[in-house]
N, C-alpha and C. Protein backbone atom coordinates (compact mmCIF):
# COMPACT_ATOMS: atom_id res chain seq x y z
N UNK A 1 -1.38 -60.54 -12.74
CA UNK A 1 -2.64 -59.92 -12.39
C UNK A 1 -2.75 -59.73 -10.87
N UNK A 2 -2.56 -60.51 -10.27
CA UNK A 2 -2.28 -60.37 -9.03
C UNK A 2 -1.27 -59.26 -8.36
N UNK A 3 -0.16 -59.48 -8.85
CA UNK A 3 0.90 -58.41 -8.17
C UNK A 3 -0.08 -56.77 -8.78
N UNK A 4 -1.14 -56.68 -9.81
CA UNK A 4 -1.24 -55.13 -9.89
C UNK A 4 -2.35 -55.13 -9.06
N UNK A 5 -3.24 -56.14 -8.72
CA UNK A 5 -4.27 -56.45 -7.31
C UNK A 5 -3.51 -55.56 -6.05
N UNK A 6 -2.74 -56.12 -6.06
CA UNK A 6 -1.97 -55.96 -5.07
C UNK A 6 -1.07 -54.15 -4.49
N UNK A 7 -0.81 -54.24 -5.53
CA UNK A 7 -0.39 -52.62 -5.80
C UNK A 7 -1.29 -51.45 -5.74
N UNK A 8 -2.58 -52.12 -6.22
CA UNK A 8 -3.61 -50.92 -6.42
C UNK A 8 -4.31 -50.99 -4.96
N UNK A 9 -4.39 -52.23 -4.24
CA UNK A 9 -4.58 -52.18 -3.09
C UNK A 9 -4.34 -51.51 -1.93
N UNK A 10 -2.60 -52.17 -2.23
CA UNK A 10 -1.87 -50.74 -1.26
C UNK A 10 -1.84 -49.68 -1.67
N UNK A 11 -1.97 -49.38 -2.58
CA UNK A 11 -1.80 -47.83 -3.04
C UNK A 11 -3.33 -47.10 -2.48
N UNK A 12 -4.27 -47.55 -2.71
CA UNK A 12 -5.62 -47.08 -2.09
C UNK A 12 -5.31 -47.33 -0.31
N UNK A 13 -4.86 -48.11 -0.07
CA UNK A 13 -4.67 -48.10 1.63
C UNK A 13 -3.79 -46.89 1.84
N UNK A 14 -2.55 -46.43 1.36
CA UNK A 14 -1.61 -45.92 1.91
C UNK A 14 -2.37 -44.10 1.72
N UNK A 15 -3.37 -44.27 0.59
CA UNK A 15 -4.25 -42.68 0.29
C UNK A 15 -5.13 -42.68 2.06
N UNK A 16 -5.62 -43.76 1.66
CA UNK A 16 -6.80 -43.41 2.70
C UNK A 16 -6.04 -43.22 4.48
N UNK A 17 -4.60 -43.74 4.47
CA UNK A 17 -4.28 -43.23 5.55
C UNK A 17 -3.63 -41.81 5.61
N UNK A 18 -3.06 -41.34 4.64
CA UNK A 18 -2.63 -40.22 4.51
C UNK A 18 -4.46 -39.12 4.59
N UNK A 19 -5.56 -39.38 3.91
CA UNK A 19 -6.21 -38.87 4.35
C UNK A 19 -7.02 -38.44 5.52
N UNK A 20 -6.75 -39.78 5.92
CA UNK A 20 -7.29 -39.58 7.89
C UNK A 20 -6.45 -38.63 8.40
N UNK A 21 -5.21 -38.83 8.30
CA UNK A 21 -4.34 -37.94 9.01
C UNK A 21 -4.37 -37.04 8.84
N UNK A 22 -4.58 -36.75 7.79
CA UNK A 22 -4.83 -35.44 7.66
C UNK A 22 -5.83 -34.34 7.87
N UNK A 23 -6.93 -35.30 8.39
CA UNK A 23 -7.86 -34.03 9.09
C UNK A 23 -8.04 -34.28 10.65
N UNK A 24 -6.75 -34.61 11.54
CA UNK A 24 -7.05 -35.39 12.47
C UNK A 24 -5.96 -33.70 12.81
N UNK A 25 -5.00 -33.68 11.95
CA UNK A 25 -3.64 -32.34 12.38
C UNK A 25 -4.12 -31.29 12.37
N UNK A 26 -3.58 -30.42 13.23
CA UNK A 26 -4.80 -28.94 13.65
C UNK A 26 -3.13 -28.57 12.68
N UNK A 27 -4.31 -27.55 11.63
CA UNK A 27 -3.49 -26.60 10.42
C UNK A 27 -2.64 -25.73 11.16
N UNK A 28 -1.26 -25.39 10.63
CA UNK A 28 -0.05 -24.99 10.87
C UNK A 28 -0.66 -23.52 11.28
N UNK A 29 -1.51 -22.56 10.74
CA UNK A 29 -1.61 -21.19 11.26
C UNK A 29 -2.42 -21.09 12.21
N UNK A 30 -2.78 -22.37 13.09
CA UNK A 30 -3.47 -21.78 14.81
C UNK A 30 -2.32 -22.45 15.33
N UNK A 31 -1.34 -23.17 14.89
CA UNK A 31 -0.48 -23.21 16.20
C UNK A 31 0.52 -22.08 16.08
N UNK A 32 0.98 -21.60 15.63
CA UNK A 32 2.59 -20.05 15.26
C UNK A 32 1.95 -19.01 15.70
N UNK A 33 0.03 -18.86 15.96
CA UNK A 33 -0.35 -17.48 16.57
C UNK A 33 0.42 -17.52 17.47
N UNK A 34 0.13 -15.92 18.41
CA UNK A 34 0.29 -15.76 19.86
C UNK A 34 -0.51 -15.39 20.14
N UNK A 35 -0.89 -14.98 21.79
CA UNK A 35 -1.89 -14.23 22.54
C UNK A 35 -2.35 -12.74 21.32
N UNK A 36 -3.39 -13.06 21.55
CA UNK A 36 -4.41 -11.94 20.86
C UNK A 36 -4.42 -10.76 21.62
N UNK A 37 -4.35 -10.79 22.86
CA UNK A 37 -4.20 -9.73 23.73
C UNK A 37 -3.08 -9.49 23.87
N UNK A 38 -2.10 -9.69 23.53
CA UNK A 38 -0.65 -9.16 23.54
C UNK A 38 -0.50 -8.38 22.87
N UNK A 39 -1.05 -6.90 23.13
CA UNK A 39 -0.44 -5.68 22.22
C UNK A 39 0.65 -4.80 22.16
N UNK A 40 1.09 -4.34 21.44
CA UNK A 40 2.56 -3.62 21.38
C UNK A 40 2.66 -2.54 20.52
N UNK A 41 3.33 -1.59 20.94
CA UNK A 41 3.49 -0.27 20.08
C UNK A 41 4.73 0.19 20.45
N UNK A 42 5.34 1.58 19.08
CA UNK A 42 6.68 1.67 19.55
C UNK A 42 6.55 3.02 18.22
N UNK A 43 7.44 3.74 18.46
CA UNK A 43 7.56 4.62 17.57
C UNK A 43 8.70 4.71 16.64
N UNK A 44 8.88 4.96 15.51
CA UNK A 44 9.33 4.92 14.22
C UNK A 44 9.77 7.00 14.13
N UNK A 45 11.34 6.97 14.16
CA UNK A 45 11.41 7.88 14.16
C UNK A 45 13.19 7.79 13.12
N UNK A 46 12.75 8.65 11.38
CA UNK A 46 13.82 8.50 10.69
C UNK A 46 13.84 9.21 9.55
N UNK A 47 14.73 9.71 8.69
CA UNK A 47 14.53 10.55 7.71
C UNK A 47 13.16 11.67 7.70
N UNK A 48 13.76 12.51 9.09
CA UNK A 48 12.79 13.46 9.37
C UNK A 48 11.29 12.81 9.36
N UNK A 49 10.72 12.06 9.51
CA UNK A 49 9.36 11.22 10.46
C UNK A 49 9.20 10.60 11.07
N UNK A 50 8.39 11.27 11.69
CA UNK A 50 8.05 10.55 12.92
C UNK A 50 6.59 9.94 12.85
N UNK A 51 6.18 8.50 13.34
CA UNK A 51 4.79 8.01 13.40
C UNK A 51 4.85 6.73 14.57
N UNK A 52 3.80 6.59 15.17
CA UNK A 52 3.54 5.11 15.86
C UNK A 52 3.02 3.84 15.04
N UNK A 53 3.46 3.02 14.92
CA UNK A 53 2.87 1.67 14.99
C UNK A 53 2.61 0.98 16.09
N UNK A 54 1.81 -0.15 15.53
CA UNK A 54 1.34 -1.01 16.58
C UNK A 54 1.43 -2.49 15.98
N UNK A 55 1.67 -3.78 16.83
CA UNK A 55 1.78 -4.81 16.18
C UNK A 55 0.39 -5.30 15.80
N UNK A 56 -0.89 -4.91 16.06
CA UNK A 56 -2.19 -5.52 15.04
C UNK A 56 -2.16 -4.99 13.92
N UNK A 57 -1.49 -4.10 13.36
CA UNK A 57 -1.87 -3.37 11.91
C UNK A 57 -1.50 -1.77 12.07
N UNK A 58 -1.89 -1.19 13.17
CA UNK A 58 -2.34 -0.21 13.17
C UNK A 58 -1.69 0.95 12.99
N UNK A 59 -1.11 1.69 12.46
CA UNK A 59 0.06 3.07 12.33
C UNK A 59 -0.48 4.52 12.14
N UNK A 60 -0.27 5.19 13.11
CA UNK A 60 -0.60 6.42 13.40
C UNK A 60 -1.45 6.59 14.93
N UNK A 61 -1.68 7.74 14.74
CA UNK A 61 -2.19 8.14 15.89
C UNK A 61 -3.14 7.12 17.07
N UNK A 62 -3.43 6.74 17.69
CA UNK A 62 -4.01 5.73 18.43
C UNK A 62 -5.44 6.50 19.29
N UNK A 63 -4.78 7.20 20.15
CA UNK A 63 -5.34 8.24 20.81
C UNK A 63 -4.95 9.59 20.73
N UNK A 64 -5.51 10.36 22.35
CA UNK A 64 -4.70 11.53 22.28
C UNK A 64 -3.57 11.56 23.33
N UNK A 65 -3.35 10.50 23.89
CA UNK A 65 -2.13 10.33 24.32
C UNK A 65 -0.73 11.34 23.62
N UNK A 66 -0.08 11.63 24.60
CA UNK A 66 1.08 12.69 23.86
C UNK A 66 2.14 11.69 23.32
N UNK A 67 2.54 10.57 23.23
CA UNK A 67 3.13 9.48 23.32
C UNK A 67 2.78 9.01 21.82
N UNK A 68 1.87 9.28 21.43
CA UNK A 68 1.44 9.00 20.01
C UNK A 68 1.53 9.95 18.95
N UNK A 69 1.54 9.08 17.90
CA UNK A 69 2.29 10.17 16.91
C UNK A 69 1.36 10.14 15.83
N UNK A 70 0.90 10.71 15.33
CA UNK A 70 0.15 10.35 13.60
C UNK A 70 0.92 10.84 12.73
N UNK A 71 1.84 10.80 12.51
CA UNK A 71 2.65 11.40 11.47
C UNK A 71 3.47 12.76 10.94
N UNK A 72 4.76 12.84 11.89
CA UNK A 72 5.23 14.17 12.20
C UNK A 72 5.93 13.90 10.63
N UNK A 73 6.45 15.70 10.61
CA UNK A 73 6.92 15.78 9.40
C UNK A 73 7.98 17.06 10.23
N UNK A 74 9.36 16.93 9.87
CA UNK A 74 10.60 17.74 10.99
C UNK A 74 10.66 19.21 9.91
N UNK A 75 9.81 20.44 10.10
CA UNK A 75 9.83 21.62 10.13
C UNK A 75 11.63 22.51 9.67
N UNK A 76 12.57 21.77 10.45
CA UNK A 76 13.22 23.00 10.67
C UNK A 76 14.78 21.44 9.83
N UNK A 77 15.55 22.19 9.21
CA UNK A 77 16.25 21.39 8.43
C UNK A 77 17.40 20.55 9.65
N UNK A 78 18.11 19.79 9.39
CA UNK A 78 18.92 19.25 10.30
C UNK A 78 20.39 20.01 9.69
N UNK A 79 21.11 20.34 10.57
CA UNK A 79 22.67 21.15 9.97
C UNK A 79 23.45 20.01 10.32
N UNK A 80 24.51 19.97 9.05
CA UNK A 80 25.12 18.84 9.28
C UNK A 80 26.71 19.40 9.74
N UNK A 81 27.05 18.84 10.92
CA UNK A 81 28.25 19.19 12.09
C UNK A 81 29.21 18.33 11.60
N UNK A 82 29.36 17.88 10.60
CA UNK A 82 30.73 17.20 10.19
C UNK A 82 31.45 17.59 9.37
N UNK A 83 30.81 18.69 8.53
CA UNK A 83 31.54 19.23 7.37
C UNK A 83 32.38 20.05 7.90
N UNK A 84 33.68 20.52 6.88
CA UNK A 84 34.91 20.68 7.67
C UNK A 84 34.91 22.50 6.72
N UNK A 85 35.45 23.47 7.13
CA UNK A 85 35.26 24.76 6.25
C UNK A 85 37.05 23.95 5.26
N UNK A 86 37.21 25.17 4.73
CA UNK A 86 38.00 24.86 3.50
C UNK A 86 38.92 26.09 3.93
């Protein structure tokens, strides 16, 4: 009777320290952010389209910056310079 005294004892001690600790640790997704103000953009240009992204979410046009893209679509076909005549 004693040794399960004993067991249930520690076993309730070893909860209640795992619970302290656990609201004492700042949660894993505020430390892996970065600066919020660190913005970034870059253009995406492939299988005839062209568009901007941005690293908050954002894809397409931004402004009217000429640098920005909302979503080109390539007009005129690409000729392919490797084929050999016969």
């Amino acid at each position: 009777m004693k040794n399960i005294f004993t067991f249930i004892a520690a076993t309730a001690f070893v909860i209640l320290l795992m619970t302290i600790e656990g609201q004492t640790q700042t949660p894993f997704y505020q430390t892996i952010r970065g600066d919020i103000n660190s913005r970034a953009g870059n253009v995406h240009s492939g299988n005839q389209v062209r568009t901007s992204f941005f690293n908050y979410g954002f894809i397409g046009r931004r402004s009217g910056r000429a640098d920005d893209f909302g979503g080109e679509w390539r007009s005129t076909p690409v000729t392919n310079t490797l084929e050999t005549s016969a």
